[in-house]
N, C-alpha and C. Protein backbone atom coordinates (compact mmCIF):
# COMPACT_ATOMS: atom_id res chain seq x y z
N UNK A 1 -23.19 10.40 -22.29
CA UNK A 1 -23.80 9.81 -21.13
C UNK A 1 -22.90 10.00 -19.93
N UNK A 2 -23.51 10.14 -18.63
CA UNK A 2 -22.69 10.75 -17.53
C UNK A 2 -23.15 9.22 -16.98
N UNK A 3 -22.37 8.79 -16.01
CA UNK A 3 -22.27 7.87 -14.94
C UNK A 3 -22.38 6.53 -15.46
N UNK A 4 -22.75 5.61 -14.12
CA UNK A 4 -22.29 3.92 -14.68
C UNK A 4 -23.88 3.40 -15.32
N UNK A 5 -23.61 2.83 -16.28
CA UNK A 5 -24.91 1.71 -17.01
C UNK A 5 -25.37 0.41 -16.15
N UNK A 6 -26.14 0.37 -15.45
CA UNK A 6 -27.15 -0.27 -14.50
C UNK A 6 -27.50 -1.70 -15.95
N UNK A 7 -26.72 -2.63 -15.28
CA UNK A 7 -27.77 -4.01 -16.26
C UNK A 7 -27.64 -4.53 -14.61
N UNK A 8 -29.94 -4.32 -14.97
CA UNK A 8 -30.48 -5.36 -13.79
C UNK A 8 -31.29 -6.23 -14.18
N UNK A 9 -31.42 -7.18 -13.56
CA UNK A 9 -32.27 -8.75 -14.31
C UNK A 9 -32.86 -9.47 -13.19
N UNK A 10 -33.77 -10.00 -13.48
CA UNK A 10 -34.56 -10.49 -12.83
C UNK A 10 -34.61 -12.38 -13.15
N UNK A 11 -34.15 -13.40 -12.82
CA UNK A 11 -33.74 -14.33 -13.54
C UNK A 11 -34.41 -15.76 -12.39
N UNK A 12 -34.95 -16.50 -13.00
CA UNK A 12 -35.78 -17.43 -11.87
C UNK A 12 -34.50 -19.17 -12.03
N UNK A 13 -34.21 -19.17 -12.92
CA UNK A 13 -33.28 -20.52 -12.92
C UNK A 13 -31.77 -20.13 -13.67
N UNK A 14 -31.49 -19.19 -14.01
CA UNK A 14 -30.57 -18.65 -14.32
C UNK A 14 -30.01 -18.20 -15.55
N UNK A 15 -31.07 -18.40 -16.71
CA UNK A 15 -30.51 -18.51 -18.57
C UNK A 15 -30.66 -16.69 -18.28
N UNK A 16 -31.80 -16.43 -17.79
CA UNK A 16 -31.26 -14.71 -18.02
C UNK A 16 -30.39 -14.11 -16.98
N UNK A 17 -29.96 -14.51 -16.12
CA UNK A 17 -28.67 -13.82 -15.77
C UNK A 17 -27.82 -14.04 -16.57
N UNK A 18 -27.76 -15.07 -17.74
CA UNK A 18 -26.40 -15.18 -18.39
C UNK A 18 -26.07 -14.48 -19.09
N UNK A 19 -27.73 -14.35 -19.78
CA UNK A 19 -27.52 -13.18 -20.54
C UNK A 19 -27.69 -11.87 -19.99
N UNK A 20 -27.90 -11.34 -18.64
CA UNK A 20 -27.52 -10.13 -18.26
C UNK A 20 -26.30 -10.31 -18.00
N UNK A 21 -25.24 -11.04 -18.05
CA UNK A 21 -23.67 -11.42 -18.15
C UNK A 21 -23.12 -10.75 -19.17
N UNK A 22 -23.88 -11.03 -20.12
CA UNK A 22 -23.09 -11.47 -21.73
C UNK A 22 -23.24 -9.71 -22.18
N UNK A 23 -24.33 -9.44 -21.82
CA UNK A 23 -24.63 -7.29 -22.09
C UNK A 23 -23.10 -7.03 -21.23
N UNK A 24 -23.38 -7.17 -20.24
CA UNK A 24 -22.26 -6.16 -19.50
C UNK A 24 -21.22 -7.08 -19.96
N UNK A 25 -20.37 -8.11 -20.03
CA UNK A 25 -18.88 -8.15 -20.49
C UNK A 25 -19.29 -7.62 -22.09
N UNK A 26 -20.17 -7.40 -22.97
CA UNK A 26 -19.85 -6.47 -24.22
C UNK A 26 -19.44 -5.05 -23.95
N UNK A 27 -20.31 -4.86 -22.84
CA UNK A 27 -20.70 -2.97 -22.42
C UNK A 27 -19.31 -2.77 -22.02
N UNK A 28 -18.96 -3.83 -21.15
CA UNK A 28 -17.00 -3.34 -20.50
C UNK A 28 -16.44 -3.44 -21.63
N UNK A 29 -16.65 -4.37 -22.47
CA UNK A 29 -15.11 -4.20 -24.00
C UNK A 29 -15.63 -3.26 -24.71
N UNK A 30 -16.81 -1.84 -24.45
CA UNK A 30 -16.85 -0.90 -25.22
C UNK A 30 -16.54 0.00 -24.16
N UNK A 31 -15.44 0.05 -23.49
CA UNK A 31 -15.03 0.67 -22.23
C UNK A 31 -16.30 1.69 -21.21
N UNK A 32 -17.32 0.96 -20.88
CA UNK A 32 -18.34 1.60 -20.20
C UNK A 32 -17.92 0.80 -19.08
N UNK A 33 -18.17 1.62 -17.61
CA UNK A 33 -18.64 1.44 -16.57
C UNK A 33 -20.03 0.46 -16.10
N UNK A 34 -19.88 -0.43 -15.67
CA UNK A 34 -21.33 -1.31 -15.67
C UNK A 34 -21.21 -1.91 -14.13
N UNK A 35 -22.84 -1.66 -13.67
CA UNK A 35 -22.80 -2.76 -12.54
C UNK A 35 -23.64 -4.07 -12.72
N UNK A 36 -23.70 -4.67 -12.58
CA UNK A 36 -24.96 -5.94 -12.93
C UNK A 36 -25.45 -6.00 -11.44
N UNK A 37 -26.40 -6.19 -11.27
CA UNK A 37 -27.38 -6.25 -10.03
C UNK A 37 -29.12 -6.91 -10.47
N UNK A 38 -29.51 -7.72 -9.49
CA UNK A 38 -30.73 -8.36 -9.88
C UNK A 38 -31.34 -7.32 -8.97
N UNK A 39 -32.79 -7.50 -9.77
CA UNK A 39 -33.65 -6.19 -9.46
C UNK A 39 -33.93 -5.71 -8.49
N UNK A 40 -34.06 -7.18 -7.74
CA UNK A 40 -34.35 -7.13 -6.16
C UNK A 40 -33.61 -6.52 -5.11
N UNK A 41 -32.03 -6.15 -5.61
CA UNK A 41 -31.42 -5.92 -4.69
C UNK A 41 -31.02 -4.25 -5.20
N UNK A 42 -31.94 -3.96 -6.40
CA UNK A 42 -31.26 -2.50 -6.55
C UNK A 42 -32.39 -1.83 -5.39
N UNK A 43 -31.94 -0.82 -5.22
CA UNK A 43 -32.75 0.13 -3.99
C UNK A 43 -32.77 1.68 -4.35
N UNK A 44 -31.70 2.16 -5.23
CA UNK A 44 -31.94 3.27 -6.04
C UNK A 44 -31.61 2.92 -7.52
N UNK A 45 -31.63 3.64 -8.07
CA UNK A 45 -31.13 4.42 -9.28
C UNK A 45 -30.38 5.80 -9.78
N UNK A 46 -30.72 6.30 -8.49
CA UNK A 46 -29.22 7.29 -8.29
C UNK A 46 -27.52 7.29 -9.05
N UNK A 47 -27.44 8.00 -9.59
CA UNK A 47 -25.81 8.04 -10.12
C UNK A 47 -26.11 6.42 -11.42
N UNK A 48 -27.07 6.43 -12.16
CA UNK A 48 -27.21 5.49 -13.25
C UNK A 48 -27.29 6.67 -13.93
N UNK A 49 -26.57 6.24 -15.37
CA UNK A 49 -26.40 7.31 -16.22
C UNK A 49 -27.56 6.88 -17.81
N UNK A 50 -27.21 5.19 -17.41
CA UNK A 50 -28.25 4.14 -18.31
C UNK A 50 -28.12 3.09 -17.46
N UNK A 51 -29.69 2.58 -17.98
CA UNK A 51 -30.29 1.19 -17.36
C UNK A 51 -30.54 0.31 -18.57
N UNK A 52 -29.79 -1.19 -18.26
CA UNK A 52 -30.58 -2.14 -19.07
C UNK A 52 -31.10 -3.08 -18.06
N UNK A 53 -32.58 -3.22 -18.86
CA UNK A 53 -33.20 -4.37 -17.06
C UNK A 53 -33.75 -5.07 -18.08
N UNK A 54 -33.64 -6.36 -17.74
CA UNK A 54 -33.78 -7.42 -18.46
C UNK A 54 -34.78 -8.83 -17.05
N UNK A 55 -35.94 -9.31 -17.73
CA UNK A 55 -36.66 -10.73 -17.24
C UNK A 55 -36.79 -11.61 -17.78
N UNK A 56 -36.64 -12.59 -16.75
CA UNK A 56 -37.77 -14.12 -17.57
C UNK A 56 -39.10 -14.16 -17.58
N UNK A 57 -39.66 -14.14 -18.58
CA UNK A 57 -41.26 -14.27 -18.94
C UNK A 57 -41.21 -15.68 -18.57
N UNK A 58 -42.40 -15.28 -17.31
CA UNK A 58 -43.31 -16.75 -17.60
C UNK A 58 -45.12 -16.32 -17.74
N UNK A 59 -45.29 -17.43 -18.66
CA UNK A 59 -46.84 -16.93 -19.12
C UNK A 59 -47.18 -15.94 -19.26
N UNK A 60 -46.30 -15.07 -19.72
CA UNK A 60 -46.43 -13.74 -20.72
C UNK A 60 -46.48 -12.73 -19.33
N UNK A 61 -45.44 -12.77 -18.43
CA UNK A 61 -45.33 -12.19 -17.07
C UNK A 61 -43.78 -11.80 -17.21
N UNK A 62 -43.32 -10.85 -16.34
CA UNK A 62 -41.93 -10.71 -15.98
C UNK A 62 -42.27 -11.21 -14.56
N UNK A 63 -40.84 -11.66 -14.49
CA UNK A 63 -40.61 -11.78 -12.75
C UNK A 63 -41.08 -10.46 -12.15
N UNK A 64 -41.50 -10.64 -10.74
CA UNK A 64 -42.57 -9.60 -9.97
C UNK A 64 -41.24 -8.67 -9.78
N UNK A 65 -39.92 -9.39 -9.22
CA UNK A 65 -39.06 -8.07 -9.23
C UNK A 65 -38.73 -7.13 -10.21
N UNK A 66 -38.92 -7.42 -11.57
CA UNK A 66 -38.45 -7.30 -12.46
C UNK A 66 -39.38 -5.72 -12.59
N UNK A 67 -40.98 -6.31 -13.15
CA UNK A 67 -42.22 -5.65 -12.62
C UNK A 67 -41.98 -4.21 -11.58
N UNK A 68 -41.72 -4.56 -10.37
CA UNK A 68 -41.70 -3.25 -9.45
C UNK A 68 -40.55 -2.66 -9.15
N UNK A 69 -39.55 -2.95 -10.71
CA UNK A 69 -38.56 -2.09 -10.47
C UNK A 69 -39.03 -0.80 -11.58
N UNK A 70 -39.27 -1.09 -12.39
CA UNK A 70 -40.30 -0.60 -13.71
C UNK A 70 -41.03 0.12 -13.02
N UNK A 71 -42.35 -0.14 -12.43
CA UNK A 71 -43.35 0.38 -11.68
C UNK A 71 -42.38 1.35 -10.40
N UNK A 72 -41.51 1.08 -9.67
CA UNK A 72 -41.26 2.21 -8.58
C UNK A 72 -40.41 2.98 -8.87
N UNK A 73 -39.59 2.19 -10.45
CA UNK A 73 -38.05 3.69 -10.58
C UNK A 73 -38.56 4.27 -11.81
N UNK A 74 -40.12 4.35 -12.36
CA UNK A 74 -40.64 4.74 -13.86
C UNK A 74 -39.89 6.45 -13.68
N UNK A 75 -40.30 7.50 -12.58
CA UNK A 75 -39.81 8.56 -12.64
C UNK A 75 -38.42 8.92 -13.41
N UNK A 76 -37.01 7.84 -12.66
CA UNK A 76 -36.06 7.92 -12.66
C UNK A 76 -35.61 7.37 -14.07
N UNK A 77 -36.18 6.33 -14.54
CA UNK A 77 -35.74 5.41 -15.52
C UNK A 77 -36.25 6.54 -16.83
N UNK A 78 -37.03 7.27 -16.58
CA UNK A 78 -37.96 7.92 -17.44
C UNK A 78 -36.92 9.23 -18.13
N UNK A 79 -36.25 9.35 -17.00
CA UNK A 79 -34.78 10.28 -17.00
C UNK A 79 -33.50 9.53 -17.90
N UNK A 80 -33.50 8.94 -17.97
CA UNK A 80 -31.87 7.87 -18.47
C UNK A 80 -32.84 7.44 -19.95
N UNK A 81 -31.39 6.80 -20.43
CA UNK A 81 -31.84 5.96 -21.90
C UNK A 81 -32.08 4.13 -20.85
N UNK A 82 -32.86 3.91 -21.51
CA UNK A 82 -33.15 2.55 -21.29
C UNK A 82 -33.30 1.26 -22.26
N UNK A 83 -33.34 0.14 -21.95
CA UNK A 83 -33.33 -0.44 -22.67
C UNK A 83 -33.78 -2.16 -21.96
N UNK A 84 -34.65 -2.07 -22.78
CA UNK A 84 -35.49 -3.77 -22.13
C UNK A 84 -35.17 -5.24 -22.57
N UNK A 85 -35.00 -5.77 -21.86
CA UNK A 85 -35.22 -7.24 -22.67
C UNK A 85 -35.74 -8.14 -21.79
N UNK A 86 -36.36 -9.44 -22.41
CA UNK A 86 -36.91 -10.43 -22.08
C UNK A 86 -36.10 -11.96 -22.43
N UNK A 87 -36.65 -12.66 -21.50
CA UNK A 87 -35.88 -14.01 -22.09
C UNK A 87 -37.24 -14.98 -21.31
N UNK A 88 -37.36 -16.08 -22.70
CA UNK A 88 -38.50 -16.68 -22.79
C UNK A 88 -38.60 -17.86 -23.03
N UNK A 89 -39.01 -17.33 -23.96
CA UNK A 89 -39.43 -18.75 -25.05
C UNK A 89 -38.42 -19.81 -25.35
N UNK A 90 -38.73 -20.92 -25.41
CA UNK A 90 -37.80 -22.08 -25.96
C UNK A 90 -38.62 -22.59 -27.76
N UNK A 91 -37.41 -23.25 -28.18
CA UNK A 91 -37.62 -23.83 -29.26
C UNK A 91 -37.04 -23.02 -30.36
N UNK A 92 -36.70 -24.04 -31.72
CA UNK A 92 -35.84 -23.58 -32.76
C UNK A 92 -36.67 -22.27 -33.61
N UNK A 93 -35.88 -21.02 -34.09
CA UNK A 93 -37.23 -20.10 -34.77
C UNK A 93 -36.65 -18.95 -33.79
N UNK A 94 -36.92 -18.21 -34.62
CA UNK A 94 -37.36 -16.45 -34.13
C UNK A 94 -38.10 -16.16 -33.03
N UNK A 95 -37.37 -15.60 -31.88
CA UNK A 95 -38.36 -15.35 -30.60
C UNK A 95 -39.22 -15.20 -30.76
N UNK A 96 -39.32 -13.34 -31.28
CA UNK A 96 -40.60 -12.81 -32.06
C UNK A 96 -41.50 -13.88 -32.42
N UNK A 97 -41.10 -14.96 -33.71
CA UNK A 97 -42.48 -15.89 -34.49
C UNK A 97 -42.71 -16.71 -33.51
N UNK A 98 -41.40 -17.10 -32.10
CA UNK A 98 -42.60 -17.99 -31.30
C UNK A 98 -43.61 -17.72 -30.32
N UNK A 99 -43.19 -16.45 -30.16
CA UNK A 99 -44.28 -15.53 -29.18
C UNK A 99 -45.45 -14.29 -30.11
N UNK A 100 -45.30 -14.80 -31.54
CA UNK A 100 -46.70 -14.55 -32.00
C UNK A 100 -46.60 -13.09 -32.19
N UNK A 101 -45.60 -12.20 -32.07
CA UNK A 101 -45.24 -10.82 -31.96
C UNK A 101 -45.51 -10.46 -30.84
N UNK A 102 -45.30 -11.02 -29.56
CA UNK A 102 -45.49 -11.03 -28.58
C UNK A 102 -44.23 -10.03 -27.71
N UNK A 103 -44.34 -8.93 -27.50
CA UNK A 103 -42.96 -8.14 -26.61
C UNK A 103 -42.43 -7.92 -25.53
N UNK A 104 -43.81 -7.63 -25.02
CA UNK A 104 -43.91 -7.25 -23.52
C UNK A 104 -45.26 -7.36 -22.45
N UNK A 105 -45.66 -7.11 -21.57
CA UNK A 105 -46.47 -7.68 -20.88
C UNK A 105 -47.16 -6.42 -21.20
N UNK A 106 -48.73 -6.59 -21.58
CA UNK A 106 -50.01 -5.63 -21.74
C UNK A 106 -49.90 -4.64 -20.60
N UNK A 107 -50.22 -5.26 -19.28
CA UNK A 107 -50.08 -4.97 -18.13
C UNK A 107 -49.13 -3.41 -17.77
N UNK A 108 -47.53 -4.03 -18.26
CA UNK A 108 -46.62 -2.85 -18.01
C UNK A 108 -46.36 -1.99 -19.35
N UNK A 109 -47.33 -1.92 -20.28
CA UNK A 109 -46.92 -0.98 -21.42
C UNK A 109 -47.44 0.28 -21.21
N UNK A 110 -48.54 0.77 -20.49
CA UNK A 110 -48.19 2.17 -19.95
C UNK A 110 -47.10 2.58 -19.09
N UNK A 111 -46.41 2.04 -18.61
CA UNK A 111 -45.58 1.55 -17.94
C UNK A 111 -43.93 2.47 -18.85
N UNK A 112 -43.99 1.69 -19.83
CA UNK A 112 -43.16 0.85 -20.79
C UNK A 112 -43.08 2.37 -21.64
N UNK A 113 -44.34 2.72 -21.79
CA UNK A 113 -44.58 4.09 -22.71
C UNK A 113 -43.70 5.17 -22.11
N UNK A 114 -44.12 5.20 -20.68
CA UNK A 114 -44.33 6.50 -19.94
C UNK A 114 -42.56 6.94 -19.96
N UNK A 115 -42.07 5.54 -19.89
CA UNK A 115 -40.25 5.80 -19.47
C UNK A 115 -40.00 5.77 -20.85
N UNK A 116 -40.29 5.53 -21.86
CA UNK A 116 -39.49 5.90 -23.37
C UNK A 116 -38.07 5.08 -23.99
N UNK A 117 -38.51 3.28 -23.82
CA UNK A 117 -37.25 2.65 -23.82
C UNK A 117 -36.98 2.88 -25.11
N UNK A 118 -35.65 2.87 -25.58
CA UNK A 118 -34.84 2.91 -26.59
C UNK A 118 -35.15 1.68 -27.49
N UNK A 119 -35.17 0.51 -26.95
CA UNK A 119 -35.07 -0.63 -27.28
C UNK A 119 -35.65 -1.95 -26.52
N UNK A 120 -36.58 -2.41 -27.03
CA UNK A 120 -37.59 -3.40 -26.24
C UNK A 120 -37.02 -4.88 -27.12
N UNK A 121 -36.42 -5.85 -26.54
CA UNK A 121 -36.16 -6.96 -27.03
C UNK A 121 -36.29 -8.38 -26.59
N UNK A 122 -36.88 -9.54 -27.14
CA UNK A 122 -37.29 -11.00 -26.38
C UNK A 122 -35.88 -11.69 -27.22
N UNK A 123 -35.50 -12.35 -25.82
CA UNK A 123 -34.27 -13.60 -26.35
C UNK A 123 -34.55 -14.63 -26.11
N UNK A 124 -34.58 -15.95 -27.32
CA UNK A 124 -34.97 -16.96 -26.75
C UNK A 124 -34.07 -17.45 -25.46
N UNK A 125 -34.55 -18.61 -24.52
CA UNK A 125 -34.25 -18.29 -23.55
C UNK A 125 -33.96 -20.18 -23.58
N UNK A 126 -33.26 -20.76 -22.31
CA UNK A 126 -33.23 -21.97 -21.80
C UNK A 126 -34.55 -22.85 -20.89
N UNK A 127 -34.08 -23.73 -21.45
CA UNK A 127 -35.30 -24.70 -20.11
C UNK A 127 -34.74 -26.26 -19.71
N UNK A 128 -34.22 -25.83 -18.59
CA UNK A 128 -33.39 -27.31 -18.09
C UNK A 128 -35.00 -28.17 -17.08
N UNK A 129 -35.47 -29.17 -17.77
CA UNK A 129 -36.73 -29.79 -17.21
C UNK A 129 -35.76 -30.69 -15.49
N UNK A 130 -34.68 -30.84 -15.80
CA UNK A 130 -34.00 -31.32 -14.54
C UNK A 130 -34.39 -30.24 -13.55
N UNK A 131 -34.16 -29.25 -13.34
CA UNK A 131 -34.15 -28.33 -12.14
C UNK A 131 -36.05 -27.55 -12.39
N UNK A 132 -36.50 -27.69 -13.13
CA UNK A 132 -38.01 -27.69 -12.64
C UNK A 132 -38.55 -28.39 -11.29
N UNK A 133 -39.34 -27.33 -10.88
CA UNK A 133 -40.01 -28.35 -9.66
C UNK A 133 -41.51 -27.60 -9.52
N UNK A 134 -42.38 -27.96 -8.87
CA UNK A 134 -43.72 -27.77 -8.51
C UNK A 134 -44.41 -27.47 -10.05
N UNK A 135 -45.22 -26.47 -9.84
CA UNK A 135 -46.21 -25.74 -10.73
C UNK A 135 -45.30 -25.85 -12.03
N UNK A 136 -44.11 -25.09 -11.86
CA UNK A 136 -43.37 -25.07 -13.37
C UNK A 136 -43.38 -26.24 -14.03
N UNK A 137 -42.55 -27.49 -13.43
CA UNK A 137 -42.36 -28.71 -13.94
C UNK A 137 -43.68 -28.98 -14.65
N UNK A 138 -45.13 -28.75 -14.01
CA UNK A 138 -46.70 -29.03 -14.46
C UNK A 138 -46.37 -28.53 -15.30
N UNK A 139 -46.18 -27.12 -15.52
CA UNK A 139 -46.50 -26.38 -16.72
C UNK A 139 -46.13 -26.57 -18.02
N UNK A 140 -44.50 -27.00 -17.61
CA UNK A 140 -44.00 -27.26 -18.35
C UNK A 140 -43.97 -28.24 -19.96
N UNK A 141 -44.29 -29.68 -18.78
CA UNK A 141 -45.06 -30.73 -19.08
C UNK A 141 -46.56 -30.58 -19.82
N UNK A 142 -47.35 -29.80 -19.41
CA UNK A 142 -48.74 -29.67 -20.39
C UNK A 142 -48.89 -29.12 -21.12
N UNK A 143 -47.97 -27.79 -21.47
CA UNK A 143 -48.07 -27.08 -23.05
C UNK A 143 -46.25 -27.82 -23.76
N UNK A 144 -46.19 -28.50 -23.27
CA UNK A 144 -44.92 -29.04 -24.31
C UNK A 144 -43.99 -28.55 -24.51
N UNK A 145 -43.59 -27.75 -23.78
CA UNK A 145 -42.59 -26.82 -23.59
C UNK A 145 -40.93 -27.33 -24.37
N UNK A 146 -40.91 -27.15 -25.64
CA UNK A 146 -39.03 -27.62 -25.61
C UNK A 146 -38.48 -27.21 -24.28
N UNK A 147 -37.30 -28.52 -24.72
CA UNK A 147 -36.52 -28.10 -23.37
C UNK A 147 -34.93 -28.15 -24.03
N UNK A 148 -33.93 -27.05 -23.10
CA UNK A 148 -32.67 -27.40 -23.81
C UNK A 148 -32.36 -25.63 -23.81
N UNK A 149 -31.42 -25.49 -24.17
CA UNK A 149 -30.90 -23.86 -24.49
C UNK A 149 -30.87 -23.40 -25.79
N UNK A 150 -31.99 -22.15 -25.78
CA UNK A 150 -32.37 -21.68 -27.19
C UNK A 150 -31.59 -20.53 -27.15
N UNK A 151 -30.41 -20.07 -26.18
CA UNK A 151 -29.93 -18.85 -25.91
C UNK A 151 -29.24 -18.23 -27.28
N UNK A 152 -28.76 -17.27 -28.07
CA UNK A 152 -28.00 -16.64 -28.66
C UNK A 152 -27.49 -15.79 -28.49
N UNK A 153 -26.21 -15.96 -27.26
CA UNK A 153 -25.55 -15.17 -27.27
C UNK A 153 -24.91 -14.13 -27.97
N UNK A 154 -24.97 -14.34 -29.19
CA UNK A 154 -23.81 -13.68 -30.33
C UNK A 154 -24.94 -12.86 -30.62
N UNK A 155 -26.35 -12.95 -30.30
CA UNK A 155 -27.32 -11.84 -31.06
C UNK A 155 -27.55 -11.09 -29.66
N UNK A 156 -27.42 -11.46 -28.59
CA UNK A 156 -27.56 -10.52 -27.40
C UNK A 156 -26.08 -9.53 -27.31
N UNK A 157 -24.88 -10.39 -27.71
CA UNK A 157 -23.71 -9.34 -27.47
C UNK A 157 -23.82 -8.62 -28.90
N UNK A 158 -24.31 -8.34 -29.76
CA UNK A 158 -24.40 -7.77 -30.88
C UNK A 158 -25.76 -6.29 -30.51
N UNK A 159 -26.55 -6.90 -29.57
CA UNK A 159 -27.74 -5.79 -29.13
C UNK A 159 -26.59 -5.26 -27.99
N UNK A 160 -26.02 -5.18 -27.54
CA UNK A 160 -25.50 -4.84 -26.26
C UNK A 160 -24.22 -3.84 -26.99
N UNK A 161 -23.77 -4.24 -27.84
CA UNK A 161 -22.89 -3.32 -28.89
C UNK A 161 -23.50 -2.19 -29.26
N UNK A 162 -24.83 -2.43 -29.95
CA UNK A 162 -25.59 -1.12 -30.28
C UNK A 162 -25.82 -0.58 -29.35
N UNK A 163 -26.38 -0.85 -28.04
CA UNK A 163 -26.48 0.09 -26.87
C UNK A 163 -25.28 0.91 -26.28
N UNK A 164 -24.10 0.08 -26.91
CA UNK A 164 -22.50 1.11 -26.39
C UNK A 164 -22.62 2.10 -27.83
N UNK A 165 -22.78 1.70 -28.48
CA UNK A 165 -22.42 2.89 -29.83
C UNK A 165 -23.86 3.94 -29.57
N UNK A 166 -24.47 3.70 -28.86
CA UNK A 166 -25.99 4.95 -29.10
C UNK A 166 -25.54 5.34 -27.43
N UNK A 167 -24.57 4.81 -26.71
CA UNK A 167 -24.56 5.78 -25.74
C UNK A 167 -22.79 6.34 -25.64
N UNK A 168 -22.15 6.07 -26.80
CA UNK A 168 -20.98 6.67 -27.39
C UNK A 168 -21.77 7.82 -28.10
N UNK A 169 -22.59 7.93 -28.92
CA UNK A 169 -22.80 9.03 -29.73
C UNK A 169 -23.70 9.75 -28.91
N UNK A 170 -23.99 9.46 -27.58
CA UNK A 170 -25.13 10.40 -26.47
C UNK A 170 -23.40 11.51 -26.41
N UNK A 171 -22.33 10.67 -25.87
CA UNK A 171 -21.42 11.57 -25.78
C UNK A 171 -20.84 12.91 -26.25
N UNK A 172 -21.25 12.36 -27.86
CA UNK A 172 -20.53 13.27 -28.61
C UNK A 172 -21.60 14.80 -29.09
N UNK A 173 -20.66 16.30 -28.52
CA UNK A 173 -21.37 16.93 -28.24
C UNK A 173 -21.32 17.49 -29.80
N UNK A 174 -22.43 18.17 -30.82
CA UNK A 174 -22.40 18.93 -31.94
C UNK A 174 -22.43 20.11 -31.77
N UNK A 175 -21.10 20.69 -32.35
CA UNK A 175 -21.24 21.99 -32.24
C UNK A 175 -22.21 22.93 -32.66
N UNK A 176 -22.31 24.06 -32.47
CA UNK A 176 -23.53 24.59 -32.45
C UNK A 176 -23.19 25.45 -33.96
């Protein structure tokens, strides 16, 4: 792999920036180059060698930045290895069994196809009901939402390991 690994995230109260944290300090102790940037503020993709872009699902949605970084860099991203994740759901259990095999948004899977991610992954995610406000707090409140940090770090820096070893072995050239 040539150039720096792009982890961008899209994060509305902050449990998935942590975990776009927790990728890049793994990605640096597998001596890669990394920038972290939220989606909103990337403007190219130029000189990315790999992208990990990571959202918070709400109601089976990514954040809109998250969305039209997907949708405007599909050309570019379509070029690099990529790699997705989500952060969601609350409560004790398997992301996957609480989102029903639920991965990614219907919406962006032509999307999703067209760029060829390596790796599509949901992390359970946090829900502090203190810092809710408007619509969310509603929402929150009427489907019963656990609340509290379902995060697993140790299974996100363990996915973030495999993404340094599959772009260690992009390196290694076979002789002919």
């Amino acid at each position: 792999m040539q150039g720096t690994v792009l982890v961008a995230y899209a994060s509305k109260y902050g449990a998935t920036r942590d975990i776009a944290e927790a990728i890049v300090r793994t990605l640096r102790e597998a001596g890669l180059t990394v920038d972290l940037r939220e989606c909103r503020d990337v403007k190219s993709l130029d000189g990315y060698g790999a992208v990990v872009l990571g959202s918070a699902v709400y109601v089976g949605r990514l954040r809109r930045e998250a969305a039209d970084l997907l949708r405007n860099g599909e050309a570019q991203l379509a070029s690099v290895p990529v790699w997705l994740f989500s952060s969601g759901p609350t409560g004790d259990g398997d992301a996957d069994e609480l989102l029903h095999g639920w991965r990614f948004p219907a919406a962006l899977e032509p999307v999703a196809q067209r760029i060829g991610p390596k790796d599509i992954v949901v992390f359970s995610g946090a829900l502090d009901a203190g810092v809710l406000r408007g619509f969310d707090a509603f929402l929150t409140r009427s489907v019963k939402a656990p609340v509290g940090d379902y995060r697993d770090i140790e299974a996100v820096s363990d996915w973030a390991r495999g993404i340094a070893q599959a772009l260690d072995a992009e390196r290694v050239t076979v002789p002919a």
